[in-house]
PDB file of N, CA and C in Angstrom:
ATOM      1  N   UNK A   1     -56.441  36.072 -33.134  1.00  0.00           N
ATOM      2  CA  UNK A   1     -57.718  36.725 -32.901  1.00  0.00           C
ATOM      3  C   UNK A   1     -57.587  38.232 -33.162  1.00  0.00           C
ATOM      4  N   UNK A   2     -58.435  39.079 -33.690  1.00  0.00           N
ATOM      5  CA  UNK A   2     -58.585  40.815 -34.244  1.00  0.00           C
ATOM      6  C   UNK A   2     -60.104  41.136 -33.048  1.00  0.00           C
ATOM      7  N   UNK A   3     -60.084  42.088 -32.873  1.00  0.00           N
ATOM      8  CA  UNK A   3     -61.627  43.043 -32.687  1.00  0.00           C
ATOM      9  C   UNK A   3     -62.325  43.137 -34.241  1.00  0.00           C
ATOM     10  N   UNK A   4     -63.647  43.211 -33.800  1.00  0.00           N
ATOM     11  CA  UNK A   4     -64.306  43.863 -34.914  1.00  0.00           C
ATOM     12  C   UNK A   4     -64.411  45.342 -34.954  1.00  0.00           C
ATOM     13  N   UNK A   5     -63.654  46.388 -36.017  1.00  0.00           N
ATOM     14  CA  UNK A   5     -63.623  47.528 -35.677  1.00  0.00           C
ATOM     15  C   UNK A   5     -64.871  48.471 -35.154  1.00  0.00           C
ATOM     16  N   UNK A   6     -66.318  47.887 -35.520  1.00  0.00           N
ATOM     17  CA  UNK A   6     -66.547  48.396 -35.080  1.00  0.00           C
ATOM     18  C   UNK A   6     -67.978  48.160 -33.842  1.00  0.00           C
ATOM     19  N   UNK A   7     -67.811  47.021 -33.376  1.00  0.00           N
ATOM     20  CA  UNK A   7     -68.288  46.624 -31.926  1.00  0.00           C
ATOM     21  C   UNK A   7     -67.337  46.177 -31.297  1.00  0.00           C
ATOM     22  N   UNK A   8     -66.253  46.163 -31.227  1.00  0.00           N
ATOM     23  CA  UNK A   8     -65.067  45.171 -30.692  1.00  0.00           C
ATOM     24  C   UNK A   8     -65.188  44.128 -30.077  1.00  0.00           C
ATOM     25  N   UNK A   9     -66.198  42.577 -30.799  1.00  0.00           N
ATOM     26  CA  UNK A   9     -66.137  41.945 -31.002  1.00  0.00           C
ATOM     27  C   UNK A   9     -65.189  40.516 -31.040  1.00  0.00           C
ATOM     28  N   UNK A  10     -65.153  40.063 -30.157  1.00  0.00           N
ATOM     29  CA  UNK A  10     -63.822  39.097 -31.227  1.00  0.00           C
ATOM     30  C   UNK A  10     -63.690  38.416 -32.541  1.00  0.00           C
ATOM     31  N   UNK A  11     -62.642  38.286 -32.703  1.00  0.00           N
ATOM     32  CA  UNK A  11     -63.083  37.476 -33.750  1.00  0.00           C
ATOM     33  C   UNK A  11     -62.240  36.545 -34.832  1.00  0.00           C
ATOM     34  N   UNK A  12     -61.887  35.670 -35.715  1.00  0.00           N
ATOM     35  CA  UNK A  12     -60.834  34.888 -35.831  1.00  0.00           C
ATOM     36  C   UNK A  12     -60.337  35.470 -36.768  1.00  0.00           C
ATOM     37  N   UNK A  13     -59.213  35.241 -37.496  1.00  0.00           N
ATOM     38  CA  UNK A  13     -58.740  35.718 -38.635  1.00  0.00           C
ATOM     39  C   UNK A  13     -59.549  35.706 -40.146  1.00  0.00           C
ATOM     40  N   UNK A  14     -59.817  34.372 -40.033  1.00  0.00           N
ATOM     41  CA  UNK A  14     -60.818  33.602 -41.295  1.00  0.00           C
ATOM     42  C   UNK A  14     -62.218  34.300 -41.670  1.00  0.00           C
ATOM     43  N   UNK A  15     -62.333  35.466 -40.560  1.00  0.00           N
ATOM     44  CA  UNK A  15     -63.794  36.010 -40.587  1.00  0.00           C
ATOM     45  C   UNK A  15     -64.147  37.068 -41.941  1.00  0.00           C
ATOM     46  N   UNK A  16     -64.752  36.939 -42.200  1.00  0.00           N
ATOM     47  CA  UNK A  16     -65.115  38.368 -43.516  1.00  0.00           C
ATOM     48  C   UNK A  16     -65.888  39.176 -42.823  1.00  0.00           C
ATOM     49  N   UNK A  17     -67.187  38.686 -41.636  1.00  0.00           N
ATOM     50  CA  UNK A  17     -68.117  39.564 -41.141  1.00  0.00           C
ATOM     51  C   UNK A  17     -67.971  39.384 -40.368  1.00  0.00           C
ATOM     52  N   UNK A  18     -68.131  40.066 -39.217  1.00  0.00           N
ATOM     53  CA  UNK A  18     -68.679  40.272 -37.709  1.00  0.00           C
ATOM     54  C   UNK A  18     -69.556  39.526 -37.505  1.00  0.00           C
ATOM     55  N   UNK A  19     -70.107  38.563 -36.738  1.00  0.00           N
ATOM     56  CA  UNK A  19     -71.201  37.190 -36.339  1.00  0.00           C
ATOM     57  C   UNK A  19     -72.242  38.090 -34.740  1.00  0.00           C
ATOM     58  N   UNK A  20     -71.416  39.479 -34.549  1.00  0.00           N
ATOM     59  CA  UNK A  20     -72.393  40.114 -33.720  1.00  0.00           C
ATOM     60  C   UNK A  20     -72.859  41.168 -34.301  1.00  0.00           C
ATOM     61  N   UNK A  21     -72.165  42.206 -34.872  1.00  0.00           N
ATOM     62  CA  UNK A  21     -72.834  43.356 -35.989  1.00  0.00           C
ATOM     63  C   UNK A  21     -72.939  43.789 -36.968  1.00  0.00           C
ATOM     64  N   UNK A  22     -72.246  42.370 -38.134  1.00  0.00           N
ATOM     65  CA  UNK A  22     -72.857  42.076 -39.510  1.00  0.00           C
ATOM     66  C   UNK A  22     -71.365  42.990 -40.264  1.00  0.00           C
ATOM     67  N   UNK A  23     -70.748  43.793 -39.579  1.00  0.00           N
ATOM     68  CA  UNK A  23     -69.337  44.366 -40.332  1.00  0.00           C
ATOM     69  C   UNK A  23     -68.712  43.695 -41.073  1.00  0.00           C
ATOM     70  N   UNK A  24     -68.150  44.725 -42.458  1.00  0.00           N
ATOM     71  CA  UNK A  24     -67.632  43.730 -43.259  1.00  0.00           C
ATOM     72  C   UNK A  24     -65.781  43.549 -42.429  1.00  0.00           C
ATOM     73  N   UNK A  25     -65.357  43.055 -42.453  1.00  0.00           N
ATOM     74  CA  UNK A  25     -63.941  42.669 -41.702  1.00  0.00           C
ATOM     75  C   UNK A  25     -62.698  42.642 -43.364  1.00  0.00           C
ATOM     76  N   UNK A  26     -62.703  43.442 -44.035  1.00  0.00           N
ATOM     77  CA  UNK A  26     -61.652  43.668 -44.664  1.00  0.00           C
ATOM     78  C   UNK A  26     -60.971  44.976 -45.187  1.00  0.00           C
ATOM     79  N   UNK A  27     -59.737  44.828 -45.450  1.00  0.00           N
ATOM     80  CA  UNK A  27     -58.683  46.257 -45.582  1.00  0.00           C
ATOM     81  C   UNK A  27     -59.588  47.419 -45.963  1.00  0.00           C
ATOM     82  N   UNK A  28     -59.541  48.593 -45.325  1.00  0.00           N
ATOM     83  CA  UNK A  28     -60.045  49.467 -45.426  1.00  0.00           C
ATOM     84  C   UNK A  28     -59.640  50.813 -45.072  1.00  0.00           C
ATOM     85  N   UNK A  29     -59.578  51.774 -45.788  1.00  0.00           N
ATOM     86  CA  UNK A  29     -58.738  53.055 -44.681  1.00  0.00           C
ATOM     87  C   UNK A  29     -60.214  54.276 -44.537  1.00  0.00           C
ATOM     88  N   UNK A  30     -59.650  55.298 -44.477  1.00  0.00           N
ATOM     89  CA  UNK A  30     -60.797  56.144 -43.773  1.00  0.00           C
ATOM     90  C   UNK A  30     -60.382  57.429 -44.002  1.00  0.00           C
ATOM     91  N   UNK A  31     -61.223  58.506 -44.440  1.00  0.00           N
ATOM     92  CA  UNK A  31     -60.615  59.724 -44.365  1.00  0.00           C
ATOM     93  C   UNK A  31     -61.874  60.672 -43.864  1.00  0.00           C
ATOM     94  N   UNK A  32     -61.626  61.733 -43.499  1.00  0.00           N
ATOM     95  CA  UNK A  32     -62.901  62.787 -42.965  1.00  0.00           C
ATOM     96  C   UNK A  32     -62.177  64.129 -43.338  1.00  0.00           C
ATOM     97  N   UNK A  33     -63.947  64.423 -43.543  1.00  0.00           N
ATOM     98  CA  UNK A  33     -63.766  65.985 -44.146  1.00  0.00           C
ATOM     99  C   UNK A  33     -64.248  67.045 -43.582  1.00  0.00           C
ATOM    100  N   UNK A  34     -63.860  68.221 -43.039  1.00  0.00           N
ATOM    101  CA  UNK A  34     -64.683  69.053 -42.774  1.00  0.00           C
ATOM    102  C   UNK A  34     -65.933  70.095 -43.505  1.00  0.00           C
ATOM    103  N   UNK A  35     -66.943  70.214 -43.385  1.00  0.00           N
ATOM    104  CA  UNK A  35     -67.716  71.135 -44.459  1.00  0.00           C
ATOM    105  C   UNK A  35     -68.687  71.647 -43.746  1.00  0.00           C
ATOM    106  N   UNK A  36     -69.379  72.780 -44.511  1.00  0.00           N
ATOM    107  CA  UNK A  36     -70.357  73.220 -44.043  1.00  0.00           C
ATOM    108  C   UNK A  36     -71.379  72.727 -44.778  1.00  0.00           C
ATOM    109  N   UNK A  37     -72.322  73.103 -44.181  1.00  0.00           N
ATOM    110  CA  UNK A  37     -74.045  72.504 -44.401  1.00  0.00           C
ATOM    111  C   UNK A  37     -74.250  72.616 -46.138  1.00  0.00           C
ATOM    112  N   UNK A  38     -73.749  74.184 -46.294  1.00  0.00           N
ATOM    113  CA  UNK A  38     -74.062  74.314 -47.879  1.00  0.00           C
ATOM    114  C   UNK A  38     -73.597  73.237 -48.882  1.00  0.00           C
ATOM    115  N   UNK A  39     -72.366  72.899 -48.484  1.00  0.00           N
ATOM    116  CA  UNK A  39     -71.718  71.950 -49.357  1.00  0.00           C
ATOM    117  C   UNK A  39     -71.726  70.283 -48.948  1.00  0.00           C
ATOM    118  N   UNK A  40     -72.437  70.081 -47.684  1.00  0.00           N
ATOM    119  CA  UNK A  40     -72.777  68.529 -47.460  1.00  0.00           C
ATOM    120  C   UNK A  40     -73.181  68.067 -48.379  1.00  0.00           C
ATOM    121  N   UNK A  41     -74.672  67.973 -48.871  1.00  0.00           N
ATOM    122  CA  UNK A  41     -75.071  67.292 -50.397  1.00  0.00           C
ATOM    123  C   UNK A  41     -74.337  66.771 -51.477  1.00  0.00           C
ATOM    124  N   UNK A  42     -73.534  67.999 -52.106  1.00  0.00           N
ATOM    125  CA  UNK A  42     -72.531  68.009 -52.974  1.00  0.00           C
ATOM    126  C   UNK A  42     -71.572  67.228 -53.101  1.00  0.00           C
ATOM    127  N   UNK A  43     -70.878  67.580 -51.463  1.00  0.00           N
ATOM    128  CA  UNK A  43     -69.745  66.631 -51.342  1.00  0.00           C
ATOM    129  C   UNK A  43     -69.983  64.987 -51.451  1.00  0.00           C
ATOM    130  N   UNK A  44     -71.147  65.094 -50.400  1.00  0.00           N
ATOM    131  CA  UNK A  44     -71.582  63.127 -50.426  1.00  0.00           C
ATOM    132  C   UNK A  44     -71.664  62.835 -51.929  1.00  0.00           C
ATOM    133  N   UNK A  45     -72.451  63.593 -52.454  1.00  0.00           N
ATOM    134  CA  UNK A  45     -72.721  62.992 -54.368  1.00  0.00           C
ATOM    135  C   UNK A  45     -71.783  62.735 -54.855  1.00  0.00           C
ATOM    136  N   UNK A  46     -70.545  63.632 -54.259  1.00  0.00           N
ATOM    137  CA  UNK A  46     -69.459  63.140 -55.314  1.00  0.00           C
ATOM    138  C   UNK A  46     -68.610  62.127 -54.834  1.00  0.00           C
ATOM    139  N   UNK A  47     -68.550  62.157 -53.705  1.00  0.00           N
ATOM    140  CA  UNK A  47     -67.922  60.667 -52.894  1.00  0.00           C
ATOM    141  C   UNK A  47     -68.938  59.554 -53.352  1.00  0.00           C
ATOM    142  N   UNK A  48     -69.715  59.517 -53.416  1.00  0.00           N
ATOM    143  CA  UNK A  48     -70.634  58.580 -53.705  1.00  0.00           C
ATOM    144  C   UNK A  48     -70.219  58.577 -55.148  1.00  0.00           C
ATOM    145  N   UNK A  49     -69.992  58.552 -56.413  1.00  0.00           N
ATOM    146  CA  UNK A  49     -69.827  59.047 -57.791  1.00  0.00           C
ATOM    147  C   UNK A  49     -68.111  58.091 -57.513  1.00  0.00           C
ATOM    148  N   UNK A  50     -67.497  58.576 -56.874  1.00  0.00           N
ATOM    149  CA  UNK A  50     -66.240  57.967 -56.742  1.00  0.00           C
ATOM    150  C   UNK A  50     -66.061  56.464 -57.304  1.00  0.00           C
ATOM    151  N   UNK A  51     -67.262  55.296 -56.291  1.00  0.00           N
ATOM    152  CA  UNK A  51     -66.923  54.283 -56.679  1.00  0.00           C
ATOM    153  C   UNK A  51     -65.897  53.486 -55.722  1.00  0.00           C
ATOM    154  N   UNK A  52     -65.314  53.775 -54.956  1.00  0.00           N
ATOM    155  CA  UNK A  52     -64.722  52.933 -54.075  1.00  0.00           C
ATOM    156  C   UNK A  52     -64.820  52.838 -52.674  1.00  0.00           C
ATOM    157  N   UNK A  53     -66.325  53.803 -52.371  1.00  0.00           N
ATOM    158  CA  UNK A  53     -66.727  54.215 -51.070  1.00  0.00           C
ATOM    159  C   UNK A  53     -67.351  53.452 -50.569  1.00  0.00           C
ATOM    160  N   UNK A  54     -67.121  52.726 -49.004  1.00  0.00           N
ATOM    161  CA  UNK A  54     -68.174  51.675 -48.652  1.00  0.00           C
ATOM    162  C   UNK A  54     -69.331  52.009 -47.529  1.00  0.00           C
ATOM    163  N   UNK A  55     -69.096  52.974 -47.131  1.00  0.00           N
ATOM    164  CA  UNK A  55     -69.516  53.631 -45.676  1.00  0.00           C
ATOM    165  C   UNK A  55     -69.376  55.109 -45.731  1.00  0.00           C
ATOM    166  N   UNK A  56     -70.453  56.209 -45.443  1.00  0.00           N
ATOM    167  CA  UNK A  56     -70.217  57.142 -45.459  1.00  0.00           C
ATOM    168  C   UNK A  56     -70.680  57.237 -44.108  1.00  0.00           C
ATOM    169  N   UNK A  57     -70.444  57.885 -43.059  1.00  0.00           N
ATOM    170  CA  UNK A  57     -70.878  58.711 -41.738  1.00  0.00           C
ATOM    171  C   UNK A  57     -70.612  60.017 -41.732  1.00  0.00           C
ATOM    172  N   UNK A  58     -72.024  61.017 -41.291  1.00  0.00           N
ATOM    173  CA  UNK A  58     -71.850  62.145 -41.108  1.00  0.00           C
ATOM    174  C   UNK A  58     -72.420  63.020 -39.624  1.00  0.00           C
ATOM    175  N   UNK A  59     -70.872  63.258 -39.268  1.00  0.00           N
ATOM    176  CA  UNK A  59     -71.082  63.824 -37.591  1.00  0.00           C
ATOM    177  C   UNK A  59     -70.844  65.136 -37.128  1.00  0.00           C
ATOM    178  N   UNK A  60     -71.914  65.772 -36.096  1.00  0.00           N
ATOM    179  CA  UNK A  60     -71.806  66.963 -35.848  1.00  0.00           C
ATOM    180  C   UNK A  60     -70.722  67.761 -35.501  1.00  0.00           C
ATOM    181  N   UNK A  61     -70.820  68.910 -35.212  1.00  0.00           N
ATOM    182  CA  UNK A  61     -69.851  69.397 -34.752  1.00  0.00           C
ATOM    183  C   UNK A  61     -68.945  68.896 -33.067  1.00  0.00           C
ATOM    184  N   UNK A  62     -70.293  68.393 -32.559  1.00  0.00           N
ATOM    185  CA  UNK A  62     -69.706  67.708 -31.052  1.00  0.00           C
ATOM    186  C   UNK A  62     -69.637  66.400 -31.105  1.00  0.00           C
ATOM    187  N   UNK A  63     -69.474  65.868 -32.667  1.00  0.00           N
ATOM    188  CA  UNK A  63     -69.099  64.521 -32.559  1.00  0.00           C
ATOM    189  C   UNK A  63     -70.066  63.473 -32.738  1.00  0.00           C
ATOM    190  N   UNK A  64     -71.359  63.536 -32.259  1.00  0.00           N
ATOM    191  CA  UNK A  64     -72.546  62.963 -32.613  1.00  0.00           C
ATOM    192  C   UNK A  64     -72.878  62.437 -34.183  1.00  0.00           C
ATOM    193  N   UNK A  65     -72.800  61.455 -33.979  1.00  0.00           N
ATOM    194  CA  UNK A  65     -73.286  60.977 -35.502  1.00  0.00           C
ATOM    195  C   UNK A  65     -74.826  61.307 -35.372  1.00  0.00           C
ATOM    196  N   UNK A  66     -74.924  61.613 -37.058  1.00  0.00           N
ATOM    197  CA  UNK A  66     -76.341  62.312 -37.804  1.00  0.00           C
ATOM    198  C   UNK A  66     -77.015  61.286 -38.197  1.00  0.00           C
ATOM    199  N   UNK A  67     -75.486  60.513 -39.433  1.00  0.00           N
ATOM    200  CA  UNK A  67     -75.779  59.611 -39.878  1.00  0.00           C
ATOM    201  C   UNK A  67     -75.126  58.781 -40.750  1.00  0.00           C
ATOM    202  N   UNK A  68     -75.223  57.205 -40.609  1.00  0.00           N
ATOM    203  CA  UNK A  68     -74.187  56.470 -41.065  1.00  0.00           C
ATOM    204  C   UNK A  68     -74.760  55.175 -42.571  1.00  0.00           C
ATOM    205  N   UNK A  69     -74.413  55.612 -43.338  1.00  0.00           N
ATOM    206  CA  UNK A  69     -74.866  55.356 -44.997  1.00  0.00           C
ATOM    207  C   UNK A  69     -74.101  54.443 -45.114  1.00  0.00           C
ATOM    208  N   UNK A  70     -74.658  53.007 -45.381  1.00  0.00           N
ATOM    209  CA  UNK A  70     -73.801  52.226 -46.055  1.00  0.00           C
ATOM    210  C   UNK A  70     -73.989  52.508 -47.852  1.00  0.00           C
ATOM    211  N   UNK A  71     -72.620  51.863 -48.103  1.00  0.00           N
ATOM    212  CA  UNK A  71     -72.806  52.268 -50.095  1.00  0.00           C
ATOM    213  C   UNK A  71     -72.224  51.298 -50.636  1.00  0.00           C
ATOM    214  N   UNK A  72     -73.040  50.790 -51.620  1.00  0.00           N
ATOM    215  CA  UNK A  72     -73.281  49.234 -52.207  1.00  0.00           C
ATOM    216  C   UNK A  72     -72.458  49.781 -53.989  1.00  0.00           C
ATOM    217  N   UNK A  73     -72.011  48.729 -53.768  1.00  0.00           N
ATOM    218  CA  UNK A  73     -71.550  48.510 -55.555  1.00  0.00           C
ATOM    219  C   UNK A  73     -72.435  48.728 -56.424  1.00  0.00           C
ATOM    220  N   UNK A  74     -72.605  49.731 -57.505  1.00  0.00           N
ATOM    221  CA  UNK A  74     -74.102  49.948 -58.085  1.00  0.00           C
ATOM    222  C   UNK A  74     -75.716  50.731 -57.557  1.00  0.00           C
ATOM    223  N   UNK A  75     -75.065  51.322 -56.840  1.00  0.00           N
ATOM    224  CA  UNK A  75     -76.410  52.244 -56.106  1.00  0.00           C
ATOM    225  C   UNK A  75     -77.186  53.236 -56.738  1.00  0.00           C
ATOM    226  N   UNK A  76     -78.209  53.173 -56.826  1.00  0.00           N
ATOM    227  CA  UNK A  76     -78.859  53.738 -58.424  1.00  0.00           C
ATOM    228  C   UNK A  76     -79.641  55.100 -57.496  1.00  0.00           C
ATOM    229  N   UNK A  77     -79.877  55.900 -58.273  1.00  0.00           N
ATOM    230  CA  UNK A  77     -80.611  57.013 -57.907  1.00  0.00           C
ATOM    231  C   UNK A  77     -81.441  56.941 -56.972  1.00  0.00           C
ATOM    232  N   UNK A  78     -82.641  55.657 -57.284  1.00  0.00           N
ATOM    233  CA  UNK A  78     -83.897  55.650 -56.158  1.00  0.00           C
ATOM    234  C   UNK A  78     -83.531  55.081 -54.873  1.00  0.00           C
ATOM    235  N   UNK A  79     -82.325  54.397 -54.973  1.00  0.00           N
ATOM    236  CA  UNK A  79     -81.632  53.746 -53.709  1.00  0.00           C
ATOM    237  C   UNK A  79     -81.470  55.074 -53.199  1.00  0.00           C
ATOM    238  N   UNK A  80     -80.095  56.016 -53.349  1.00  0.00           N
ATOM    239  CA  UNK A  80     -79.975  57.007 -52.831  1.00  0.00           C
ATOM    240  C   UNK A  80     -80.661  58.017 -52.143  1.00  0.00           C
ATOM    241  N   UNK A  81     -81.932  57.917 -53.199  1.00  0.00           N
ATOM    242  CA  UNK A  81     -82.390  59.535 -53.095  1.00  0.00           C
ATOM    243  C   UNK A  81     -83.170  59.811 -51.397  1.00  0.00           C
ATOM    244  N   UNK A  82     -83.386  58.921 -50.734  1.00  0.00           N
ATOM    245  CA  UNK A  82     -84.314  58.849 -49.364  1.00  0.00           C
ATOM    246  C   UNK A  82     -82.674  59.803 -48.358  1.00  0.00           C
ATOM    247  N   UNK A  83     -81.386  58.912 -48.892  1.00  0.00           N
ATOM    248  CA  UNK A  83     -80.237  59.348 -47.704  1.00  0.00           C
ATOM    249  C   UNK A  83     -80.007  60.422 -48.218  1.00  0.00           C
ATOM    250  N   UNK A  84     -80.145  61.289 -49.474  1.00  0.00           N
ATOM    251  CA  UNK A  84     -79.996  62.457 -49.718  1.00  0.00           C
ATOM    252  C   UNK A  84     -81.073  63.356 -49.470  1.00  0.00           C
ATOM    253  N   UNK A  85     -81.859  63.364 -48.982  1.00  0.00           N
ATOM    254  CA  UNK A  85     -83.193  64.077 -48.167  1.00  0.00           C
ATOM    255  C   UNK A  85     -82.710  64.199 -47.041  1.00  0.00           C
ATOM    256  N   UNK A  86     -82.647  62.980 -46.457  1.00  0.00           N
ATOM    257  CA  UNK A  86     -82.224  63.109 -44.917  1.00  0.00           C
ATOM    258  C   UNK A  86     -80.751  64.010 -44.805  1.00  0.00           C
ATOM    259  N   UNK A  87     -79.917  64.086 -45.641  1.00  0.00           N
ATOM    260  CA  UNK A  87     -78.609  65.141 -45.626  1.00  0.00           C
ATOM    261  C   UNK A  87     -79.002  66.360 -45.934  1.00  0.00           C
ATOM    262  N   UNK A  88     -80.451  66.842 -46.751  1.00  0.00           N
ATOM    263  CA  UNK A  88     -80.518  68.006 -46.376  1.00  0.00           C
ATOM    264  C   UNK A  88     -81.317  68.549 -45.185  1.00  0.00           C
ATOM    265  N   UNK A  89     -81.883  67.571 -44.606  1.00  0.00           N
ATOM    266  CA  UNK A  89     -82.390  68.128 -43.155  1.00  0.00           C
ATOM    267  C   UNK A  89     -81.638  68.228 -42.363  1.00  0.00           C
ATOM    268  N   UNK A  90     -80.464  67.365 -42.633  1.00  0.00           N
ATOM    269  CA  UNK A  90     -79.204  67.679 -41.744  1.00  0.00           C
ATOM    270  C   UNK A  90     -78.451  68.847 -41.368  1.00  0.00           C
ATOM    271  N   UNK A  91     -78.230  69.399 -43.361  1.00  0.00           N
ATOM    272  CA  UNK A  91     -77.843  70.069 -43.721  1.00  0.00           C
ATOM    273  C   UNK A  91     -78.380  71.724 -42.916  1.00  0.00           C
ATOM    274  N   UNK A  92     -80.269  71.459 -43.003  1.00  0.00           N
ATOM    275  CA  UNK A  92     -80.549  72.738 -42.520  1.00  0.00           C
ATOM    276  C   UNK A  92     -80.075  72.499 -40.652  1.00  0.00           C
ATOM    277  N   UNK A  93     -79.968  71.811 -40.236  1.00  0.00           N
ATOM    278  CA  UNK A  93     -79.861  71.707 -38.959  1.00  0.00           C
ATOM    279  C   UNK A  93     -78.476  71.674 -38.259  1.00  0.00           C
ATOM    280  N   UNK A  94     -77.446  71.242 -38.771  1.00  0.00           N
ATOM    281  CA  UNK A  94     -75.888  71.684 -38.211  1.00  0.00           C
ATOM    282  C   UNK A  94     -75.520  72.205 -39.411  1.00  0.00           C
ATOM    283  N   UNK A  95     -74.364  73.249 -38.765  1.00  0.00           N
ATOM    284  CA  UNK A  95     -74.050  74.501 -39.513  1.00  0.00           C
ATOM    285  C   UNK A  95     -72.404  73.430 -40.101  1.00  0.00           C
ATOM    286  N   UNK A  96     -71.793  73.083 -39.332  1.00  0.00           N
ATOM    287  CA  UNK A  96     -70.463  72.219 -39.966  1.00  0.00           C
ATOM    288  C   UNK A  96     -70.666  70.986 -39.565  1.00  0.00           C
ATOM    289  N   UNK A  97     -69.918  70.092 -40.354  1.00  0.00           N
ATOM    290  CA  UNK A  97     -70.166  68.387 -40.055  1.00  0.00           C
ATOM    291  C   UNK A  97     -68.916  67.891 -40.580  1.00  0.00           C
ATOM    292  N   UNK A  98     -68.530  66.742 -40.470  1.00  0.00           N
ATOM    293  CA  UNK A  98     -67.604  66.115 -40.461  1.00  0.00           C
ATOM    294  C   UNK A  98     -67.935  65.139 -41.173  1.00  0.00           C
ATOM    295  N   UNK A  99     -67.871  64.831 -42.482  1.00  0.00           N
ATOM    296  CA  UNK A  99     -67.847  63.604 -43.066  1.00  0.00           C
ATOM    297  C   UNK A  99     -66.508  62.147 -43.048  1.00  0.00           C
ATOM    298  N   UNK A 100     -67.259  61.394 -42.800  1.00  0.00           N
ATOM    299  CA  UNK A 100     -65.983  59.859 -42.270  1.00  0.00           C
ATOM    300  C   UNK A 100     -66.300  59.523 -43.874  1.00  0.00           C
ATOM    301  N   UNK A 101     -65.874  58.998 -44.213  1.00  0.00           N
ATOM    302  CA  UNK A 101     -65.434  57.766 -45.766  1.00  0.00           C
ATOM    303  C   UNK A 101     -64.631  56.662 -44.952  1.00  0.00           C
ATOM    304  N   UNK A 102     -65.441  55.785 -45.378  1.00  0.00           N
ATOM    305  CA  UNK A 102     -64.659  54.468 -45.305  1.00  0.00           C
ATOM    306  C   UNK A 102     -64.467  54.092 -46.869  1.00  0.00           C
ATOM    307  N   UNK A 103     -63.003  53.290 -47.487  1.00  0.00           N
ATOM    308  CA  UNK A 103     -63.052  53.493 -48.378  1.00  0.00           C
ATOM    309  C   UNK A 103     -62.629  51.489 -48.105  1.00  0.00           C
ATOM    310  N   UNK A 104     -62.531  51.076 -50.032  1.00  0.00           N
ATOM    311  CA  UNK A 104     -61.760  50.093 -49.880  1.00  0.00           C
ATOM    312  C   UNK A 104     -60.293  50.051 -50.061  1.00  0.00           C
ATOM    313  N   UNK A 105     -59.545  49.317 -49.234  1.00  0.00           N
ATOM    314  CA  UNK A 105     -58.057  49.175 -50.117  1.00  0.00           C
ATOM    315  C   UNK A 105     -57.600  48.934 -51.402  1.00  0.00           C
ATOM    316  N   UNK A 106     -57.033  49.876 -52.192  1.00  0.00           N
ATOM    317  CA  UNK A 106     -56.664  49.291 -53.146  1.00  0.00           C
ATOM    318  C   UNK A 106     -54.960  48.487 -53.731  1.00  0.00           C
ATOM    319  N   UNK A 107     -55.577  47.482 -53.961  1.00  0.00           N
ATOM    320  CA  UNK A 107     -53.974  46.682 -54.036  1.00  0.00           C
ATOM    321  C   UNK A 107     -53.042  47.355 -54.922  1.00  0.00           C
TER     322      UNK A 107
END
């Protein structure tokens, strides 16, 4: 048996998703960035541009998530463009943020 990382959940080995909060349940690592407001936008576009990003979250300075972006294989401009609005209201509203990446493993 594992937790689901992120409801801690139980759950069996055989699982791909979470059966309580829809998580995908495979290898994944994580990195976070610090930035300021000016360069939030920027940075997400280009993590997003990357291609191996599955999850972006972006949290305040006291830790509070703003906001947590899932990112699909193939995400086209008009998909995007609503979570890139909402990052610049973010943007005008905390001065530093913390970007999470969830990424996939690569073999």
């Amino acid at each position: 048996m594992i937790n689901c990382k992120n409801c801690g959940n139980k759950l069996s080995v055989d699982d791909k998703y979470c059966s309580q909060c829809g998580f995908s349940i495979i290898d994944e690592k994580t990195e976070e960035f610090k930035v300021n407001s000016d360069d939030l936008v920027k940075t997400v576009k280009k993590l997003i541009h990357e291609g191996n990003v599955r999850r972006i979250i972006i949290r305040d300075e006291g830790g509070k998530t703003l906001l947590d972006m899932p990112i699909s294989i193939g995400v086209v401009g008009a998909i995007i463009a609503p979570w890139l609005a909402a990052l610049g209201v973010i943007g005008a509203i905390a001065t530093n943020c913390t970007i999470i990446v969830v990424r996939q493993k690569t073999v």
